[in-house]
N, C-alpha and C. Protein backbone atom coordinates (compact mmCIF):
# COMPACT_ATOMS: atom_id res chain seq x y z
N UNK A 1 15.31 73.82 -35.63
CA UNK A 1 14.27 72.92 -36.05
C UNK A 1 14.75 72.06 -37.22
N UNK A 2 15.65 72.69 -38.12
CA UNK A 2 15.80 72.07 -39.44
C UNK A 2 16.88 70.90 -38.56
N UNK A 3 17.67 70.68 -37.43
CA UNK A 3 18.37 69.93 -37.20
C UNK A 3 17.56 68.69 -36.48
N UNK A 4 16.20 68.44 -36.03
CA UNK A 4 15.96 67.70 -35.67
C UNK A 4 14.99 66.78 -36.73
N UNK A 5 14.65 67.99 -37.52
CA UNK A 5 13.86 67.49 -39.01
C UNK A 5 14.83 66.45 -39.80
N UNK A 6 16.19 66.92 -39.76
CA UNK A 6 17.16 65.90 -40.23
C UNK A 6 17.43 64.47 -39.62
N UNK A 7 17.07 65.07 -38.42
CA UNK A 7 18.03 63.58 -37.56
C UNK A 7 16.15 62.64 -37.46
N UNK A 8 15.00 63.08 -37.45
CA UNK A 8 14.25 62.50 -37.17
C UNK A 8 13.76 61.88 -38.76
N UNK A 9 14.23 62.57 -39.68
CA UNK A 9 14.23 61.76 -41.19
C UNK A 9 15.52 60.61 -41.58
N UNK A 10 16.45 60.97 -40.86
CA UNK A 10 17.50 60.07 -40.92
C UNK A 10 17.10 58.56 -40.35
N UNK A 11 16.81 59.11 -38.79
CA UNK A 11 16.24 57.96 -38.30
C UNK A 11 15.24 56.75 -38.83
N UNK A 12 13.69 57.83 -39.14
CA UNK A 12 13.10 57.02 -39.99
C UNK A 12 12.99 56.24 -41.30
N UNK A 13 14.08 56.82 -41.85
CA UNK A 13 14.40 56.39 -43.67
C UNK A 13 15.17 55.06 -43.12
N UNK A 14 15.73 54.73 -42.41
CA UNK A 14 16.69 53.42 -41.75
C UNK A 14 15.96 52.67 -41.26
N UNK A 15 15.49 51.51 -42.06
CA UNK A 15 14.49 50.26 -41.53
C UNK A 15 14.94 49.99 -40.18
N UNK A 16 14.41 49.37 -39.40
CA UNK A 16 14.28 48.90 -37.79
C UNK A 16 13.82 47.49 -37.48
N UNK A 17 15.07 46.51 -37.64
CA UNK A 17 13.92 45.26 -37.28
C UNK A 17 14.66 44.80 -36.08
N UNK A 18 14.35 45.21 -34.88
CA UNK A 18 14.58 44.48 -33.40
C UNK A 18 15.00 43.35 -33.19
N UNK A 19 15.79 42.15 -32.99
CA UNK A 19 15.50 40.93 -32.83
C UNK A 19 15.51 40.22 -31.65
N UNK A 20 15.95 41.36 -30.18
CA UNK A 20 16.39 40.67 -28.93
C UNK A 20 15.83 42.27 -28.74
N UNK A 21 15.68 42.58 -27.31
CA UNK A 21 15.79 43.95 -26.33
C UNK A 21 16.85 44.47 -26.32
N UNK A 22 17.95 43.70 -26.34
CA UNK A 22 19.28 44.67 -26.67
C UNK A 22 19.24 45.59 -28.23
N UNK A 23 19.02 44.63 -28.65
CA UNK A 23 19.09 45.29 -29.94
C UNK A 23 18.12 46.47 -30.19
N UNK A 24 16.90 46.35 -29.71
CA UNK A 24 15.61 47.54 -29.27
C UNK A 24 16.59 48.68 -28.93
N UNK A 25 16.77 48.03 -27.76
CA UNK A 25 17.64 49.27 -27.12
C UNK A 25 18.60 49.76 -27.99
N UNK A 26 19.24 49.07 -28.41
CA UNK A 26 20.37 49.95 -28.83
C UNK A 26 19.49 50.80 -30.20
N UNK A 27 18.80 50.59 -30.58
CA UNK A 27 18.39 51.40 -31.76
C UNK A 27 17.20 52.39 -31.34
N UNK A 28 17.10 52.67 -30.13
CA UNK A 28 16.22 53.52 -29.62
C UNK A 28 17.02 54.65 -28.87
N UNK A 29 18.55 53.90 -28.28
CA UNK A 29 19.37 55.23 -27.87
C UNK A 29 19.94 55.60 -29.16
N UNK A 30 20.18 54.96 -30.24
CA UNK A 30 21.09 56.02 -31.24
C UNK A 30 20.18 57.04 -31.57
N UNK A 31 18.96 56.95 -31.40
CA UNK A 31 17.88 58.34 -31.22
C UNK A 31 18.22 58.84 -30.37
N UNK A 32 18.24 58.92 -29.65
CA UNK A 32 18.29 59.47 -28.02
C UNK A 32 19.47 60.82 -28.19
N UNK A 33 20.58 59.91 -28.35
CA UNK A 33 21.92 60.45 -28.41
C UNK A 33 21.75 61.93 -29.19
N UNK A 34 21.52 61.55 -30.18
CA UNK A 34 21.30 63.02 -31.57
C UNK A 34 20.36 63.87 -30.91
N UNK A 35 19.30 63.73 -30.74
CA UNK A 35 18.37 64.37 -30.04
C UNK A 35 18.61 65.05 -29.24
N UNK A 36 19.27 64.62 -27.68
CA UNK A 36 19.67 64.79 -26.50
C UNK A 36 20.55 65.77 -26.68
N UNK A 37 21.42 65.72 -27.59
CA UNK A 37 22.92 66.58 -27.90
C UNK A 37 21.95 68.03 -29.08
N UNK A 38 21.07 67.74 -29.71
CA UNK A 38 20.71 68.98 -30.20
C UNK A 38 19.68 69.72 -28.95
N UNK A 39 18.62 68.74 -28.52
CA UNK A 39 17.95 69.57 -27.72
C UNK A 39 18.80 70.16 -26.34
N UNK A 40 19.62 69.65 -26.30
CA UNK A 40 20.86 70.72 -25.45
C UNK A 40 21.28 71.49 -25.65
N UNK A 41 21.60 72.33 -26.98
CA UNK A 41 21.82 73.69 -27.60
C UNK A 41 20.35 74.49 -26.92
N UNK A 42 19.34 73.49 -27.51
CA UNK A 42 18.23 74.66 -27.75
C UNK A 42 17.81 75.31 -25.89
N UNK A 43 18.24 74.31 -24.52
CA UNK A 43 17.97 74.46 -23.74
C UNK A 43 19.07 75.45 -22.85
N UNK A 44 19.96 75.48 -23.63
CA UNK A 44 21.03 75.61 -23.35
C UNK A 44 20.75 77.30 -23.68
N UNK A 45 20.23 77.65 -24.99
CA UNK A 45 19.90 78.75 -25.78
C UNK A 45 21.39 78.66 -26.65
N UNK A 46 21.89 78.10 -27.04
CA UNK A 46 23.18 78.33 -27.59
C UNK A 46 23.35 77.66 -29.20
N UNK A 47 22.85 79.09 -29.62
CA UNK A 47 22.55 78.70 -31.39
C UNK A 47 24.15 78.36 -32.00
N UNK A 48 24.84 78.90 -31.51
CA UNK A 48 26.21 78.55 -31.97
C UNK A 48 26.35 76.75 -31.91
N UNK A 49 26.16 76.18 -30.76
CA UNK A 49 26.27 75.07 -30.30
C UNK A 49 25.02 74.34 -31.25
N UNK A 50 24.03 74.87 -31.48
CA UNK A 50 23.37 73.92 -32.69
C UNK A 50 23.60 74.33 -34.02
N UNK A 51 24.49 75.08 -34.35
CA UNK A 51 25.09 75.06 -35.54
C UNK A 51 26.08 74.14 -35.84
N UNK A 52 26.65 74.18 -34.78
CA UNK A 52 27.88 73.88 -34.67
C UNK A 52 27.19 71.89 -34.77
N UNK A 53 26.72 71.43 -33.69
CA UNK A 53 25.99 70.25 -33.72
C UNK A 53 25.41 69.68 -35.50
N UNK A 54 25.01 70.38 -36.03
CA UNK A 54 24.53 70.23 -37.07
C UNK A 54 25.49 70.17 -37.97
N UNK A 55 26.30 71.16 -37.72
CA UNK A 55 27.40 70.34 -38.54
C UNK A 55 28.46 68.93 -39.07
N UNK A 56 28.51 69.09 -37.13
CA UNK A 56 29.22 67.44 -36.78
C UNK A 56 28.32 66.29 -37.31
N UNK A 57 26.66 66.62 -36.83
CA UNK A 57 26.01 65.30 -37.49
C UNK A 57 26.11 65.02 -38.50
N UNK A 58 25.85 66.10 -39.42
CA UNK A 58 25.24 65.87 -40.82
C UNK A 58 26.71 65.43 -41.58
N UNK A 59 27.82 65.83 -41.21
CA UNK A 59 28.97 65.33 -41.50
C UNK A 59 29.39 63.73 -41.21
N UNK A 60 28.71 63.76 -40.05
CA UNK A 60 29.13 62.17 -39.90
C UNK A 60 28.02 61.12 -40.08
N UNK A 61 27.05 61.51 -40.83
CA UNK A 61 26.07 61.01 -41.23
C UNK A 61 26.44 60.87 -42.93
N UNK A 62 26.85 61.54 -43.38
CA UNK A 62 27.59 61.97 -44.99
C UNK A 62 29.03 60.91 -45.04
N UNK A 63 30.10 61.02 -44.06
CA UNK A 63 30.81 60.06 -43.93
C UNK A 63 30.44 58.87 -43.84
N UNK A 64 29.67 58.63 -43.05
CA UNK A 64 29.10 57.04 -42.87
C UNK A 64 28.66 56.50 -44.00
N UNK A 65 27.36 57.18 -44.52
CA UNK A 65 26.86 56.42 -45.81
C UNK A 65 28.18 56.77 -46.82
N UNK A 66 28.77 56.88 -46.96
CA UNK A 66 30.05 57.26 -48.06
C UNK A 66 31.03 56.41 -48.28
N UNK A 67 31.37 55.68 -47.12
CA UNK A 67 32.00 54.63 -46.75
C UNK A 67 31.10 53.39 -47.21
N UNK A 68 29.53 53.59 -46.39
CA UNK A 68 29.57 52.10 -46.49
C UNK A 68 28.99 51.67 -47.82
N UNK A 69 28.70 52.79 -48.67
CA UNK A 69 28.26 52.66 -50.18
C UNK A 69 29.55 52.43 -51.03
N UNK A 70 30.85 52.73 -50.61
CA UNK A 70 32.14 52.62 -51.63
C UNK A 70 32.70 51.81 -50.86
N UNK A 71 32.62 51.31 -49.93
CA UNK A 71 33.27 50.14 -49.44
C UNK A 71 32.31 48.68 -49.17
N UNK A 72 32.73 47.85 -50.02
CA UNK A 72 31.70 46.63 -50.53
C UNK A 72 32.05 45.85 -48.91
N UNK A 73 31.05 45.75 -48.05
CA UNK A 73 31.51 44.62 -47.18
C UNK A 73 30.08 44.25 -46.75
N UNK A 74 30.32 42.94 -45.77
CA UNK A 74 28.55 42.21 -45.91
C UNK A 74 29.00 42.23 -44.17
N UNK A 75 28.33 42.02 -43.48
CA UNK A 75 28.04 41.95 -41.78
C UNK A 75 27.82 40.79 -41.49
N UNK A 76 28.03 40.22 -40.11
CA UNK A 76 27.94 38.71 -39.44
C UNK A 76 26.36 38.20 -40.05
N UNK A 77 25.26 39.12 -40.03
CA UNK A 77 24.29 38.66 -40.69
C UNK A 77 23.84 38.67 -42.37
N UNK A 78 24.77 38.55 -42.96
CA UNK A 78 24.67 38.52 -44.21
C UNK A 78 24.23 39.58 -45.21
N UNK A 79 23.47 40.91 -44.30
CA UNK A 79 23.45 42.23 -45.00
C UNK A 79 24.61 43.27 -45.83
N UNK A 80 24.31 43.64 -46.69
CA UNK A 80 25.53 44.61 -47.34
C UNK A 80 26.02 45.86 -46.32
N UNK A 81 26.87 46.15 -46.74
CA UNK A 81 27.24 47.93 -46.49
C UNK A 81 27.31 48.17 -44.64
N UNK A 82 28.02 47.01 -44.52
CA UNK A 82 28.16 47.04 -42.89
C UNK A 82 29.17 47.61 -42.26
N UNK A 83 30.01 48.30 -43.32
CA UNK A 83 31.09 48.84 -42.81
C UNK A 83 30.93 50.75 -43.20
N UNK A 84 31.18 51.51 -42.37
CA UNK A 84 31.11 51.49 -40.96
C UNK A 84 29.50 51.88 -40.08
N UNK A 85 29.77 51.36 -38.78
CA UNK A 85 28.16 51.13 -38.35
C UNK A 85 27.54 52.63 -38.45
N UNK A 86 26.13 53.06 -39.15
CA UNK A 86 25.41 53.93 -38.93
C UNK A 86 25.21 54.43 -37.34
N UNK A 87 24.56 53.08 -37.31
CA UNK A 87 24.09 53.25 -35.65
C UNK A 87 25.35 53.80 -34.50
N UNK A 88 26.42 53.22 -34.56
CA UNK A 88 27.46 53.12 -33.93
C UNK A 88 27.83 54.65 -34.06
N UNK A 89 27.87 55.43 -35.01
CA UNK A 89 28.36 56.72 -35.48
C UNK A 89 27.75 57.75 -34.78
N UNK A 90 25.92 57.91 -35.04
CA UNK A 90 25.24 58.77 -35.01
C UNK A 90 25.37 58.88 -33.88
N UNK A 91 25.21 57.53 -32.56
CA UNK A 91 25.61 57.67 -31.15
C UNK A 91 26.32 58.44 -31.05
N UNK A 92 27.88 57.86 -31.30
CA UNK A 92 28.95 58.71 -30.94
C UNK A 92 29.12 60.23 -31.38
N UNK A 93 28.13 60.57 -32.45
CA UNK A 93 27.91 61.95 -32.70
C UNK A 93 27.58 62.83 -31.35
N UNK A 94 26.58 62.35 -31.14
CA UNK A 94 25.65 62.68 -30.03
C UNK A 94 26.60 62.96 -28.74
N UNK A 95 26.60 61.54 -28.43
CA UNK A 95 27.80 61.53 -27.61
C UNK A 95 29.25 62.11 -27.23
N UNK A 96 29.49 62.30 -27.98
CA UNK A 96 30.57 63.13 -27.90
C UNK A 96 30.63 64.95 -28.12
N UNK A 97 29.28 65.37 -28.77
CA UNK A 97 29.05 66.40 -28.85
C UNK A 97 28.94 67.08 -27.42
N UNK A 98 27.91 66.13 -26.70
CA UNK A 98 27.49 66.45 -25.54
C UNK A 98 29.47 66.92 -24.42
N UNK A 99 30.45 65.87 -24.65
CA UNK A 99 31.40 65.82 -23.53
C UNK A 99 31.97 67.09 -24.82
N UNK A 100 32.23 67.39 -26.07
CA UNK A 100 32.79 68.50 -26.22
C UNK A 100 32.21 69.82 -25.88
N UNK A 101 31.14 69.90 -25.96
CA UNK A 101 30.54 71.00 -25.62
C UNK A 101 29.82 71.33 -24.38
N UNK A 102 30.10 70.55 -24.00
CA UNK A 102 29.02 70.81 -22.36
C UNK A 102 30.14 70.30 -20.98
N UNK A 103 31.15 69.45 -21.45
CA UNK A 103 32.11 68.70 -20.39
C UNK A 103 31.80 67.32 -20.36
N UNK A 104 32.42 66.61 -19.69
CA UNK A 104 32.58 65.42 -19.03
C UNK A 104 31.02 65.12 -17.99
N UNK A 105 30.72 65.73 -17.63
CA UNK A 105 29.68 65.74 -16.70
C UNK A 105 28.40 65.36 -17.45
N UNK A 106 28.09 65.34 -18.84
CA UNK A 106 27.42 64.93 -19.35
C UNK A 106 27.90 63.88 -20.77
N UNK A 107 29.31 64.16 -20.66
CA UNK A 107 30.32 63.00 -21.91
C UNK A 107 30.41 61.80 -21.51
N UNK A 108 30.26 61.66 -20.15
CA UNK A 108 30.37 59.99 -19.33
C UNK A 108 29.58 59.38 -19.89
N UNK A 109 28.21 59.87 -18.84
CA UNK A 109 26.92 59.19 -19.57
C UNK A 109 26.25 58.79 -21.12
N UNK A 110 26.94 59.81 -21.80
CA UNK A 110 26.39 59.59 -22.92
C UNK A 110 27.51 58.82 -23.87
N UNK A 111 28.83 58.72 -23.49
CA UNK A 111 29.93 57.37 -23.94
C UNK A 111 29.53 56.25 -23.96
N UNK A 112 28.65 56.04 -22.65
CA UNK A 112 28.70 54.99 -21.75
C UNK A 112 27.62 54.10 -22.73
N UNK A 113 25.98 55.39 -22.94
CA UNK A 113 24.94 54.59 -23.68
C UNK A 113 25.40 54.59 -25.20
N UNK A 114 26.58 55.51 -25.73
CA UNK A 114 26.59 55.30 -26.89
C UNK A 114 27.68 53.64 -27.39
N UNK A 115 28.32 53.37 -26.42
CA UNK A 115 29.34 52.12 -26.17
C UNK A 115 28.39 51.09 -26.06
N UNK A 116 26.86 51.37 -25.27
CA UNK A 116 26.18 49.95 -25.22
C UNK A 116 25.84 50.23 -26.85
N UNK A 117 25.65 51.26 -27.29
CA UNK A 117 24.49 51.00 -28.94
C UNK A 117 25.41 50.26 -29.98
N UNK A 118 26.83 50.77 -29.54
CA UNK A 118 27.65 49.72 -30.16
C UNK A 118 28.15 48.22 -30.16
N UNK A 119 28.19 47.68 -28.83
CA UNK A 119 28.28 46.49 -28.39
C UNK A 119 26.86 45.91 -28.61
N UNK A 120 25.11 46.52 -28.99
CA UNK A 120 24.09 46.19 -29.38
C UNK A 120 24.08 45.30 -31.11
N UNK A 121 24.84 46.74 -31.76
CA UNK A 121 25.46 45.98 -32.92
C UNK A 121 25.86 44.82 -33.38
N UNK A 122 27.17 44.33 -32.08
CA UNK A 122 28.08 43.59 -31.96
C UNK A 122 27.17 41.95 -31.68
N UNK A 123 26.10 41.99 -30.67
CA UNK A 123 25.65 40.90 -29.90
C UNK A 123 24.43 41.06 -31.08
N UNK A 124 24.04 41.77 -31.64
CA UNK A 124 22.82 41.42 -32.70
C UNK A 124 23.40 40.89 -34.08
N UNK A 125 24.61 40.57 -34.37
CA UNK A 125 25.01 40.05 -35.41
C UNK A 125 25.00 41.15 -36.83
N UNK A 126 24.66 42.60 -36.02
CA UNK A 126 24.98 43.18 -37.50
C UNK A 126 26.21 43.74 -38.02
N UNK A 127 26.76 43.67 -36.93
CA UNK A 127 28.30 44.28 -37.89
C UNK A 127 29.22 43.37 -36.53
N UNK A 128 30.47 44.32 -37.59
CA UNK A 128 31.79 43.27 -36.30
C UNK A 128 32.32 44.36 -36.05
N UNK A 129 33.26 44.20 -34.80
CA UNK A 129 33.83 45.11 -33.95
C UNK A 129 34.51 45.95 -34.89
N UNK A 130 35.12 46.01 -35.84
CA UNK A 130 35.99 47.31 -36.88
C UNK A 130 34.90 47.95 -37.33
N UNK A 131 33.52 47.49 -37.42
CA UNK A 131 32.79 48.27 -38.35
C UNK A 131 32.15 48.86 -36.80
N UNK A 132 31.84 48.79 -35.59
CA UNK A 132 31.61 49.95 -34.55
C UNK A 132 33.08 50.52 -34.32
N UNK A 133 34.23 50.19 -34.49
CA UNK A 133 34.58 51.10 -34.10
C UNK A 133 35.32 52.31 -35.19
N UNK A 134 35.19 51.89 -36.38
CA UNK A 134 34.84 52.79 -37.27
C UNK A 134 34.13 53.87 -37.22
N UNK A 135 32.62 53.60 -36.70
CA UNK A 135 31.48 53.97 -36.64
C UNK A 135 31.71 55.14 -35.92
N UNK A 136 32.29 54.47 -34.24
CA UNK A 136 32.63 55.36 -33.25
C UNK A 136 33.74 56.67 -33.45
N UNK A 137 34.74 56.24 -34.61
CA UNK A 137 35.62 57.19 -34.53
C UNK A 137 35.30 58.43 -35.24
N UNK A 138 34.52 57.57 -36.42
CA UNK A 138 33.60 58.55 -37.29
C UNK A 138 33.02 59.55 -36.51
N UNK A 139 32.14 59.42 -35.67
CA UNK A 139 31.26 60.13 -34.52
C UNK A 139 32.03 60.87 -34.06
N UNK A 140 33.19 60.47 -33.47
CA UNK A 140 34.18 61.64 -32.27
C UNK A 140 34.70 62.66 -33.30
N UNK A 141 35.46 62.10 -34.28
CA UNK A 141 36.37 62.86 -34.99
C UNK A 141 35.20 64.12 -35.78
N UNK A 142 34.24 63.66 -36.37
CA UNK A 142 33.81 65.00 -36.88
C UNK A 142 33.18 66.13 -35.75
N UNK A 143 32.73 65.36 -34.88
CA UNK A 143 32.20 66.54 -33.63
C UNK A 143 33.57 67.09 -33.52
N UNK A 144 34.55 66.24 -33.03
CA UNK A 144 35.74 67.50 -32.58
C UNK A 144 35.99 68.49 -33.49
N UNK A 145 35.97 67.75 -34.75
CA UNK A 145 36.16 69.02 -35.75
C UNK A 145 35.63 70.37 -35.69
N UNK A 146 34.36 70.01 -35.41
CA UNK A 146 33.27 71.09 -35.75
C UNK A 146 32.88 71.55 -34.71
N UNK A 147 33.21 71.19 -33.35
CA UNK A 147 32.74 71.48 -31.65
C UNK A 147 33.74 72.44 -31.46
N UNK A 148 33.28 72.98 -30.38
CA UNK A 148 33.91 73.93 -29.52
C UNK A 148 33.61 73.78 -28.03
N UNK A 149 34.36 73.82 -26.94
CA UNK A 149 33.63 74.21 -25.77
C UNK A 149 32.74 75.30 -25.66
N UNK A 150 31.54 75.23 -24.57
CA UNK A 150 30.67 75.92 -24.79
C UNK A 150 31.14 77.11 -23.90
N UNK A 151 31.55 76.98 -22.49
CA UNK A 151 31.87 77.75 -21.76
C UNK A 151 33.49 77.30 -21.16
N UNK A 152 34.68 78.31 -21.49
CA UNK A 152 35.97 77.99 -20.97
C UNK A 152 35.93 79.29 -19.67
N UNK A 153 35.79 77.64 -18.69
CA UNK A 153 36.05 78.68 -17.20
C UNK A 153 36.63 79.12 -16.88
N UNK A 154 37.17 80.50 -16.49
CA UNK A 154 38.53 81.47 -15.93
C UNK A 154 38.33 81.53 -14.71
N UNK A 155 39.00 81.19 -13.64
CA UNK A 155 39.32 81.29 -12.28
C UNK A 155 40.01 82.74 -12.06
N UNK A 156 39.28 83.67 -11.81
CA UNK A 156 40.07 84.75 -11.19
C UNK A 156 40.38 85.07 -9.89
N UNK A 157 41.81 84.54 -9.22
CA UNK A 157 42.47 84.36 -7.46
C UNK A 157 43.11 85.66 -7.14
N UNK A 158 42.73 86.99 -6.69
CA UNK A 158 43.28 88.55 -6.21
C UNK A 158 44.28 87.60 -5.29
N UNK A 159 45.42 87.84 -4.85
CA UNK A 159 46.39 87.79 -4.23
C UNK A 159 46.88 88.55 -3.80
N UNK A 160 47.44 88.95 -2.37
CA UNK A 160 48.42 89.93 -1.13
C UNK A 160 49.11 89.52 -0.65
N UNK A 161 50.29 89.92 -0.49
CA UNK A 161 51.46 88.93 0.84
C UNK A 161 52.90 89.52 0.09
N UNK A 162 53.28 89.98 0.79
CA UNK A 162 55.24 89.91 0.74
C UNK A 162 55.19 91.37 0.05
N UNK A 163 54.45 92.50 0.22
CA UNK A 163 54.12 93.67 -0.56
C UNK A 163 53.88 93.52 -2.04
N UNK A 164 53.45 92.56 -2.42
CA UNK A 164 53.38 91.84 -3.51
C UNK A 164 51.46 92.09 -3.64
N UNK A 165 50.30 92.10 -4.91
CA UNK A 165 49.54 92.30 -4.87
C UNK A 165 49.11 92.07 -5.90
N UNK A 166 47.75 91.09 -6.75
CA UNK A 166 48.00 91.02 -7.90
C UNK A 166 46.19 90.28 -8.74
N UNK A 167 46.09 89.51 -9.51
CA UNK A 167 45.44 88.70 -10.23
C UNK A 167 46.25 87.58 -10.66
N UNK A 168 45.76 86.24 -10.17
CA UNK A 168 45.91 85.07 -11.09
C UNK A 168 44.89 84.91 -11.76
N UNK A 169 44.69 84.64 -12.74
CA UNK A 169 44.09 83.99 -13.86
C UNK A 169 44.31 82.54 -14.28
N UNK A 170 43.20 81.95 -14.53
CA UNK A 170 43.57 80.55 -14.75
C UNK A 170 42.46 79.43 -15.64
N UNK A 171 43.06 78.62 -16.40
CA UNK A 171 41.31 78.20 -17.08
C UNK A 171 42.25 76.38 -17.61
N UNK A 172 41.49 75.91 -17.93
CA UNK A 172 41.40 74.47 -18.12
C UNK A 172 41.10 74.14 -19.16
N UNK A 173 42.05 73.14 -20.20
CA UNK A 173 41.88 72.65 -21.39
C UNK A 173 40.99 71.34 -21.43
């Protein structure tokens, strides 16, 4: 609970002014993303995995403002502290939590909407492409830090032939 209390105070403390539907959008999935990736622990039942989640966010939520408070830069629209994107980050938090901890099967999709929240950025004039992809690396790099796979599958193949008799074992990085 205390992890969604965070991400839903994070969210709201960060003014919101829309100026196109892209831009809507994109600031309605960088919710999504955080959300989606914690309420997946809880469905999941895997308190490790929202520890673990809570870590990566709140880390790359701590990085972000850290940067863009000690690094003086202004955005295509004339706002301060555009470097590196909030929005762009928290996605890729999300996002990437989901493909470290759950697989690819849910890392696609959520690349895919966290890449539009960044290119939302890009076409709304609030930051420029170094400051999403800042944003973005910010996002990957602390989940990996702090992620784990949730489940590493072992293939166990019994084998017979040539008086030979045995176990393969086998699992995937």
């Amino acid at each position: 609970m205390f992890v969604f209390t965070c991400i839903v105070n994070f969210v709201f403390s960060v003014p919101v002014y829309a100026n196109d539907d892209i831009e809507l959008a994109g600031d309605i999935i960088r919710v999504i993303l955080p959300l989606t990736a914690a309420g997946m622990t809880i469905f999941q039942n895997d308190h490790e995995g929202l520890i673990q989640f809570s870590k990566s966010f709140l880390s790359t939520v701590g990085v972000t403002y850290a940067l863009q408070y000690s690094i003086d830069t202004t955005s295509p629209n004339g706002e301060e502290h555009s470097f590196p994107s909030g929005h762009t980050s928290t996605a890729f938090s999300g996002a990437s939590f989901l493909q470290r901890r759950y697989g690819w099967k849910y890392g696609i999709p959520a690349y895919a909407a966290a890449s539009f929240v960044g290119w939302s950025r890009i076409e709304s004039d609030n930051h420029y492409l170094k400051d999403v992809l800042a944003g973005g690396a910010i996002g990957i790099i602390t989940t990996y830090i702090f992620t784990d796979p949730y489940q590493k599958e072992i293939v166990a193949t019994p084998f017979v032939g040539g008086g030979q008799y045995g176990m393969l074992l086998s699992t995937t990085f």
